[in-house]
Structure formats: C-alpha cells, structure tokens
Protein backbone atom coordinates (compact mmCIF):
# COMPACT_ATOMS: atom_id res chain seq x y z
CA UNK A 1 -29.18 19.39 -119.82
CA UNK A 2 -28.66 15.64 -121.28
CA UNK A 3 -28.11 13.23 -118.62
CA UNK A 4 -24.38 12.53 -119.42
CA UNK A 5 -23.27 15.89 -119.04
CA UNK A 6 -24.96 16.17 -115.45
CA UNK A 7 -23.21 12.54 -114.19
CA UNK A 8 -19.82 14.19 -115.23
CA UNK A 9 -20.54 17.68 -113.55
CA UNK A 10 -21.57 15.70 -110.33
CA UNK A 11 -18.37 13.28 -111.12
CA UNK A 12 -16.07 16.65 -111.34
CA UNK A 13 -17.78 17.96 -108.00
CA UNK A 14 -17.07 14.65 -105.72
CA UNK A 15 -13.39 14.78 -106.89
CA UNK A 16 -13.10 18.49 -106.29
CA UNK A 17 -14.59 17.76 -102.64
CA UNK A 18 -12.23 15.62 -102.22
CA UNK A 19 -8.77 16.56 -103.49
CA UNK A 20 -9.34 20.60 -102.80
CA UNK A 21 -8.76 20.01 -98.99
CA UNK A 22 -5.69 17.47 -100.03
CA UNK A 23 -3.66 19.65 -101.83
CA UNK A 24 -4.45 22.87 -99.66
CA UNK A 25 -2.63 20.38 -96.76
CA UNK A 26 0.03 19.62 -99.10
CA UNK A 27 0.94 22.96 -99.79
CA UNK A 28 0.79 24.13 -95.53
CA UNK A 29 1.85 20.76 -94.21
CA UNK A 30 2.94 18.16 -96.43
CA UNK A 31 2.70 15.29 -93.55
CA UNK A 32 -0.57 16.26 -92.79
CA UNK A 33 -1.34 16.70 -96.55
CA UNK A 34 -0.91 12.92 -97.00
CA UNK A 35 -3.34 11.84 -94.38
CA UNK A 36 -5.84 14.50 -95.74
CA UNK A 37 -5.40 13.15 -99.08
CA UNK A 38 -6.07 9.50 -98.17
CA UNK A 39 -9.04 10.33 -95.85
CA UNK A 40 -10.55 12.37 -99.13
CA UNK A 41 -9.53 9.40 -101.37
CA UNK A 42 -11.47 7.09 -99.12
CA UNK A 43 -14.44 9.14 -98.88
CA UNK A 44 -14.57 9.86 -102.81
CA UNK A 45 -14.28 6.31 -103.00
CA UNK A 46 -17.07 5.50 -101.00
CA UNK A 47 -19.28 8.05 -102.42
CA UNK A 48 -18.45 6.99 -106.18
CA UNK A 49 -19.37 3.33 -104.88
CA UNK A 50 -22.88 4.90 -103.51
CA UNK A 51 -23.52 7.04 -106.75
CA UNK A 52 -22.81 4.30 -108.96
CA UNK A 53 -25.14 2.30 -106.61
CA UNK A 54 -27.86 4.59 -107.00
CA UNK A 55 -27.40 5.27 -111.09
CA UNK A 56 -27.76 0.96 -111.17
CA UNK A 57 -31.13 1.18 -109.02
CA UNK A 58 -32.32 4.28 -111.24
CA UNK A 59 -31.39 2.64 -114.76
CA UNK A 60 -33.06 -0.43 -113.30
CA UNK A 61 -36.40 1.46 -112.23
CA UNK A 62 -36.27 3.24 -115.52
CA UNK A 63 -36.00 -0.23 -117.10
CA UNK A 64 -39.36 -1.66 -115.33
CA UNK A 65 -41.18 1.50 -115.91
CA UNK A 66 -40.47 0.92 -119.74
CA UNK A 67 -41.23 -2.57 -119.46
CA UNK A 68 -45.16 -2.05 -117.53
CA UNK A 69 -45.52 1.46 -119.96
CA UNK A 70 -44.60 -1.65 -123.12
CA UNK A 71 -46.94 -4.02 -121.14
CA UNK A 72 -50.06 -1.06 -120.95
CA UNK A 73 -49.54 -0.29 -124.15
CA UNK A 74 -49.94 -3.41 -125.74
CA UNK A 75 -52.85 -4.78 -123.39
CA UNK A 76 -54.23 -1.53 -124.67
CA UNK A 77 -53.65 -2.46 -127.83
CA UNK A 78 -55.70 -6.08 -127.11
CA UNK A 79 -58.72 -4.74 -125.51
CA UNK A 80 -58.91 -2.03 -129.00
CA UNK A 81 -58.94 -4.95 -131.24
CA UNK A 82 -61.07 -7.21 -128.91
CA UNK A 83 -63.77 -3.96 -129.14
CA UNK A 84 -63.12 -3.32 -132.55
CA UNK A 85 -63.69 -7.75 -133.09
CA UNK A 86 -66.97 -7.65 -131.17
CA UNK A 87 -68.37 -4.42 -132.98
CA UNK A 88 -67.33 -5.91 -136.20
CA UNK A 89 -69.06 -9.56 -135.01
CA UNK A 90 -72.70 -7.59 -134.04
CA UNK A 91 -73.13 -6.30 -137.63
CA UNK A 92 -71.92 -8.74 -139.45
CA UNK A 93 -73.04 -12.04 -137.39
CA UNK A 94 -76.40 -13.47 -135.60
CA UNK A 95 -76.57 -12.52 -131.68
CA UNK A 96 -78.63 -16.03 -131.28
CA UNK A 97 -76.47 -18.43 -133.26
CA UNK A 98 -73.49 -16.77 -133.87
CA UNK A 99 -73.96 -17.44 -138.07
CA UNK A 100 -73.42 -14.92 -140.21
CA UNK A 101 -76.64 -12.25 -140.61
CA UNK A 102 -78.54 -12.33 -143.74
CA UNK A 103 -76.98 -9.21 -145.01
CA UNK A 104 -73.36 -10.15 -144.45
CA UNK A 105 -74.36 -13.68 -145.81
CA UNK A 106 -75.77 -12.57 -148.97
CA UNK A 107 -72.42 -10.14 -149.67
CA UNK A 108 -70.57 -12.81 -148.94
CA UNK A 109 -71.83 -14.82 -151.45
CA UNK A 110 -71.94 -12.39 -154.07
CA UNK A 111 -68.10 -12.38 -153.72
CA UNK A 112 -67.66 -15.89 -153.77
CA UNK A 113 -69.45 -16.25 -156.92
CA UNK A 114 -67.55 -13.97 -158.32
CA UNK A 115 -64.27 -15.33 -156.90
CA UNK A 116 -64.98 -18.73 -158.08
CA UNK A 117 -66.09 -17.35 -161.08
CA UNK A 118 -62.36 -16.16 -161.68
CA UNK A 119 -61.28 -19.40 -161.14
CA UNK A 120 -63.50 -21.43 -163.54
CA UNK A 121 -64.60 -23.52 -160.22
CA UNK A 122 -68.07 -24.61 -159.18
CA UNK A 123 -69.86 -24.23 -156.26
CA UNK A 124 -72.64 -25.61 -153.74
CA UNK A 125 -75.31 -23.43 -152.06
CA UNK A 126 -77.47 -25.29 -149.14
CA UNK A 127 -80.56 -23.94 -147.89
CA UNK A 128 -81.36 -25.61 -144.77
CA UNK A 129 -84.90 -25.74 -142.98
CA UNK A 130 -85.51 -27.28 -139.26
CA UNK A 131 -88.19 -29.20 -139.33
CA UNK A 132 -91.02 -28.91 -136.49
CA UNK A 133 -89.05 -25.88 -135.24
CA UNK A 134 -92.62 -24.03 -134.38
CA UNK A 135 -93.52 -27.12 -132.30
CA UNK A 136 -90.04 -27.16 -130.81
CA UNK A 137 -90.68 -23.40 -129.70
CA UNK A 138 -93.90 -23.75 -128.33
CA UNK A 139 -92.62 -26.48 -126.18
CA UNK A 140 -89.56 -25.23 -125.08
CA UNK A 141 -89.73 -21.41 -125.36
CA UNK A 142 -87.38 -18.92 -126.64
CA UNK A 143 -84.64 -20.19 -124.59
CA UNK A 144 -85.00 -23.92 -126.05
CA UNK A 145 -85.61 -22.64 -129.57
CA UNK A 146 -82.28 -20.55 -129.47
CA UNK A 147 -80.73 -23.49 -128.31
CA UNK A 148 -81.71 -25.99 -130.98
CA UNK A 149 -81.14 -23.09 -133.56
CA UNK A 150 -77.33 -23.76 -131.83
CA UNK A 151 -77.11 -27.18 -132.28
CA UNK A 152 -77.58 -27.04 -135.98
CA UNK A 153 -75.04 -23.92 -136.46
CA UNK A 154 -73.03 -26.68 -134.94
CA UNK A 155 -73.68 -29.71 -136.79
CA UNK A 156 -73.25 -27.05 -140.38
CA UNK A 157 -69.71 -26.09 -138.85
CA UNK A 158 -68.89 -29.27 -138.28
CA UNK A 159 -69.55 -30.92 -141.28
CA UNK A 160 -68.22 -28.33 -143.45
CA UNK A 161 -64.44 -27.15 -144.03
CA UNK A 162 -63.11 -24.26 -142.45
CA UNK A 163 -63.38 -22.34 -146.39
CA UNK A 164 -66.71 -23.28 -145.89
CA UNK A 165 -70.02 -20.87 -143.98
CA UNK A 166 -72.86 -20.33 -142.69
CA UNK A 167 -75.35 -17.65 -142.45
CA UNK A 168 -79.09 -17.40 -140.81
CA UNK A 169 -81.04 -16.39 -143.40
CA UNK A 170 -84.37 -16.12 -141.14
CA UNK A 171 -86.26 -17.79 -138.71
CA UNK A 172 -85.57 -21.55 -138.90
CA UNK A 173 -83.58 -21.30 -141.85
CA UNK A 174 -80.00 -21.49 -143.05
CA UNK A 175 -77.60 -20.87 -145.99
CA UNK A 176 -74.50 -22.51 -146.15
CA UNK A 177 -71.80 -22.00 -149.20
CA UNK A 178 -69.74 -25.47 -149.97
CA UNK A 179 -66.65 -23.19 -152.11
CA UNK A 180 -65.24 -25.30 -155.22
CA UNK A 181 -67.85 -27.73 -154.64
CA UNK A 182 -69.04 -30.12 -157.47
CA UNK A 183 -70.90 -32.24 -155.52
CA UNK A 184 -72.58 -30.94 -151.99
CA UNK A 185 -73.73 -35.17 -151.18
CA UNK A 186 -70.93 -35.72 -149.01
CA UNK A 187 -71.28 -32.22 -147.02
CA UNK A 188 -75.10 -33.29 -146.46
CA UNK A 189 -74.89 -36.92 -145.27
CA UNK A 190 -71.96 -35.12 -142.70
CA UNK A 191 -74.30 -32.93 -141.48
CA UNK A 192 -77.21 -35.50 -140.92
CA UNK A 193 -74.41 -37.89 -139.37
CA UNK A 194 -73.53 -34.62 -137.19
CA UNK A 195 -77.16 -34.05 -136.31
CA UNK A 196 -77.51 -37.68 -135.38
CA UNK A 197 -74.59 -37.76 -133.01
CA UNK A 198 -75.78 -34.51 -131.03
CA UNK A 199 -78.69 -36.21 -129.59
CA UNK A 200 -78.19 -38.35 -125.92
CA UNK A 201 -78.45 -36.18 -123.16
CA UNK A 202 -80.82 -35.72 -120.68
CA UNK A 203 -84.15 -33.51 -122.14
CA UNK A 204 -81.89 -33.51 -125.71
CA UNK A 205 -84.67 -33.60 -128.40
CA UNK A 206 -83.65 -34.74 -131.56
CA UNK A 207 -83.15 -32.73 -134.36
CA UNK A 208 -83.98 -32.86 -138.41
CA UNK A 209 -83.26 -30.74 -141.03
CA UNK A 210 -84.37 -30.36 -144.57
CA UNK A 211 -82.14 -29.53 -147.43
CA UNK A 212 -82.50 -27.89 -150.75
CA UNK A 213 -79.00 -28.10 -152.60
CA UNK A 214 -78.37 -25.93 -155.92
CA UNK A 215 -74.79 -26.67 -157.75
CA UNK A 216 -73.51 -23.51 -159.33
CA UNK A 217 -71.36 -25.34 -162.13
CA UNK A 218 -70.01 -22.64 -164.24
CA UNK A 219 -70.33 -19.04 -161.53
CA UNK A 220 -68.67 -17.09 -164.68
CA UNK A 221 -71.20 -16.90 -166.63
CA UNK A 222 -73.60 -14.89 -164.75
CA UNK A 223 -75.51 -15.79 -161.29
CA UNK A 224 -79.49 -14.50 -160.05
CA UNK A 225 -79.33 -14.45 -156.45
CA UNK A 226 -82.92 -14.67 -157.34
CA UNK A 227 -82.78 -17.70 -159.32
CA UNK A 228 -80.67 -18.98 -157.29
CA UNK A 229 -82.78 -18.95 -154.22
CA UNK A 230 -85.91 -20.00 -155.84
CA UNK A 231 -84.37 -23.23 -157.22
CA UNK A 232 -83.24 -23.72 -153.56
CA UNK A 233 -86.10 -22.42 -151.76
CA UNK A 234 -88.43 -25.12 -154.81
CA UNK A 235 -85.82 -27.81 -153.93
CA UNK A 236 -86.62 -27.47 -150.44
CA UNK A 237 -90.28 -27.47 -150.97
CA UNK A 238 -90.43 -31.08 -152.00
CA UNK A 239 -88.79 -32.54 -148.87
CA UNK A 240 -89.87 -30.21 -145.80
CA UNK A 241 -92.55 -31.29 -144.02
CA UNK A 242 -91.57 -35.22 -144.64
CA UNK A 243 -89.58 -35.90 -141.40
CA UNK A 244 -86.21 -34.28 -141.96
CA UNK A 245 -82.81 -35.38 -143.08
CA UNK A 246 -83.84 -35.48 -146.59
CA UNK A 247 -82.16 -33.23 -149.25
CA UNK A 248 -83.49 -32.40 -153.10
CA UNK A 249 -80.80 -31.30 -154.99
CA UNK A 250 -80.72 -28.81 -158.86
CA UNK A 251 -78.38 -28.05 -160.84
CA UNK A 252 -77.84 -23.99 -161.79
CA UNK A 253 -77.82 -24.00 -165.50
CA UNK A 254 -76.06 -20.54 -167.20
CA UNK A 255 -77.59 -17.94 -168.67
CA UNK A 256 -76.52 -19.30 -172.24
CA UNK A 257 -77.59 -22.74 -171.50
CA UNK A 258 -81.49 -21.44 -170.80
CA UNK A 259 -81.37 -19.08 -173.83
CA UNK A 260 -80.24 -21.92 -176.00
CA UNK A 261 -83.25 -24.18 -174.01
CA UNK A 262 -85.64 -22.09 -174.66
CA UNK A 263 -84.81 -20.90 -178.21
C-alpha cells in the first residue's frame, strides 16, 4: 500500500475516534454532546499535532539516510577509481621512479609519431644516461641509487612541459619525448640548470647526465624505432663517460631523403 493512502486511512481513523463518541452524545444528550465533542476535538487536535510531528522526524530521517546512502555511494565510487588509478599506474609506470615503463614508453611514442605525423609537426626524442651511476650505487646502495634515479625523473619533469614525458628505458637510462619540438637545446640546458639547482643539502651528491638528442623533422614520412634509437643511443656514445651535462644532438632524415643519399 503506497504511503499516501496509509496517512489518509490513519487520518480517517483519528477523526472517526474522535467525532463517533460526539455525535452518539448529540443524539442522547445534546448538552453533554457539546462537551464530548470539544474534548474529542481537542484530543484529535493534539494527536494530528503529534502525527504530523512524527511524519516531520520520519521524512527528516529518511532524508539523512539518503544523504549517507549518496555519501557511501560515491566514496565508493572514489576508492573504485583510486584502485582502478593505481592498477592502471603498476603496468604502465616504474615502481622506483614513477616514469613511465619501457613498454608503455615505447607505445607511447609510436602514437606520438604518428600523431605528429598527422599534423606535419616535428619532434624531439632525448635519451638520457647518468653518469657514474654504478659508482653512485656502490656507494650508496639500492636505497641511494633509487633516490638519485628520483632526482633526475625530477629535474626531466621539470624542465619539460606538461605535453611533454618521460619513460625509464633501463637501468640508468631515460627517454624523454619533447612533442612539436624543432629544437630540443632549450629543454636540455633546463634540465642541466634543474640538475644544478637540486644539489645543497646535507649528503646531496651531485648529479650529471648525458644526452643524446635526435630531431624527428618530418614524423610522416615513416619512423624506425630502430633507427631512431641507434642515432640516439650513437649520439650518446660520444659524450658519456666525459663528465656529464653534455648533449650530442642528430637530425632524423626520412626515408626518401636516405634513398635519394644513397642513390
């Protein structure tokens, strides 16, 4: 039965308490009928006033049980997506650094070629070495590696814009992907500048990185991940191992441009 239709059967029984006895009087002793009738009117008055009471307090439970059922639900709702966030974050991202993995990096930047490719805009791949990172782990353990490894995820972020990433590609090394990106220089001297300014506390050890820059100028003509990463990884080559903060930087050519330099 819908809850209307009970408040008016329990409205129709108060008044029928109290107007039966009334008019029962009225009919044996109309004098006495009168005082009956006011008594009942009184009563039914006082019970309506109580009812209605009680139907405020109910609608006004009802109303915070909605609002902490709302209040579950959506904190429910928060903790799924926070799970769903982290579970997402451990196969996509490093557990030490907190960079993208290799895996996710390297899909990542097989879209962005492509994207940029759409777009007829260039862009910048850095491959990023610490230098003297097996001395730093010897020295400070696993704990002081991880920690170093942390510093520079945090010098990349901070030199780079937020369309900008980062990925650990292994070890001591790092990709970053500068999007529509002619020239990575500026991105490079930031991140030196950023290294620079993170040294200064107490048992801080300064840190150096070598860089190996490749400008993708034209992505729409076809991209090697291969090639790619072996004019990177031969970039590289000619400034690790001299102190750090150096970069060597290439220049992708297309496919077309080596057929035609080799015809």
């Amino acid at each position: 039965m819908a809850e209307d239709t009970k408040a008016v059967l329990k409205l129709a029984c108060l008044l029928a308490i109290g107007l039966v006895p009334a008019l029962a009087e009225l009919v044996i002793e109309p004098s006495r009928g009168v005082a009956v009738a006011a008594v009942g009117s009184a009563t039914m008055a006082t019970v309506f006033v109580l009812w209605t009471q009680r139907l405020v307090l109910d609608a006004h439970l009802l109303r915070l049980k909605e609002n902490t059922l709302r209040d579950d639900h959506a904190s429910l709702q928060e903790t799924s997506h926070n799970q769903a966030r982290e579970l997402r974050d451990a196969r996509t991202h490093d557990a030490s650094t907190g960079a993208l993995n290799r895996s996710a990096f390297l899909r990542r930047l097989e879209e962005t070629i492509a994207r940029d490719g759409r777009l007829g805009k260039s862009l910048a791949f850095l491959l990023v070495d610490v230098e003297g990172f097996k001395a730093i782990n010897i020295e400070r353990g696993r704990i002081g590696g991880d920690a170093v490894l942390q510093r520079v995820v945090h010098a990349l972020s901070d030199a780079t814009r937020g369309t900008d990433w980062i990925g650990r590609l292994g070890g001591d090394e790092f990709g970053v992907v500068l999007n529509e990106c002619e020239d990575p220089g500026p991105a490079v001297e930031r991140i030196f500048a950023s290294l620079r300014s993170g040294v200064g506390g107490e048992g801080s050890v300064a840190i150096h990185v070598a860089v190996g820059a490749v400008t993708i100028e034209n992505p729409a003509a076809g991209v090697e991940l291969s090639e790619l990463f072996r004019l990177a990884e031969g970039a590289l080559a000619s400034v690790r191992g001299t102190g750090g903060n150096l970069c060597a930087r290439r220049s992708m050519r297309s496919a077309s441009d080596r057929q035609a330099a080799t015809a």
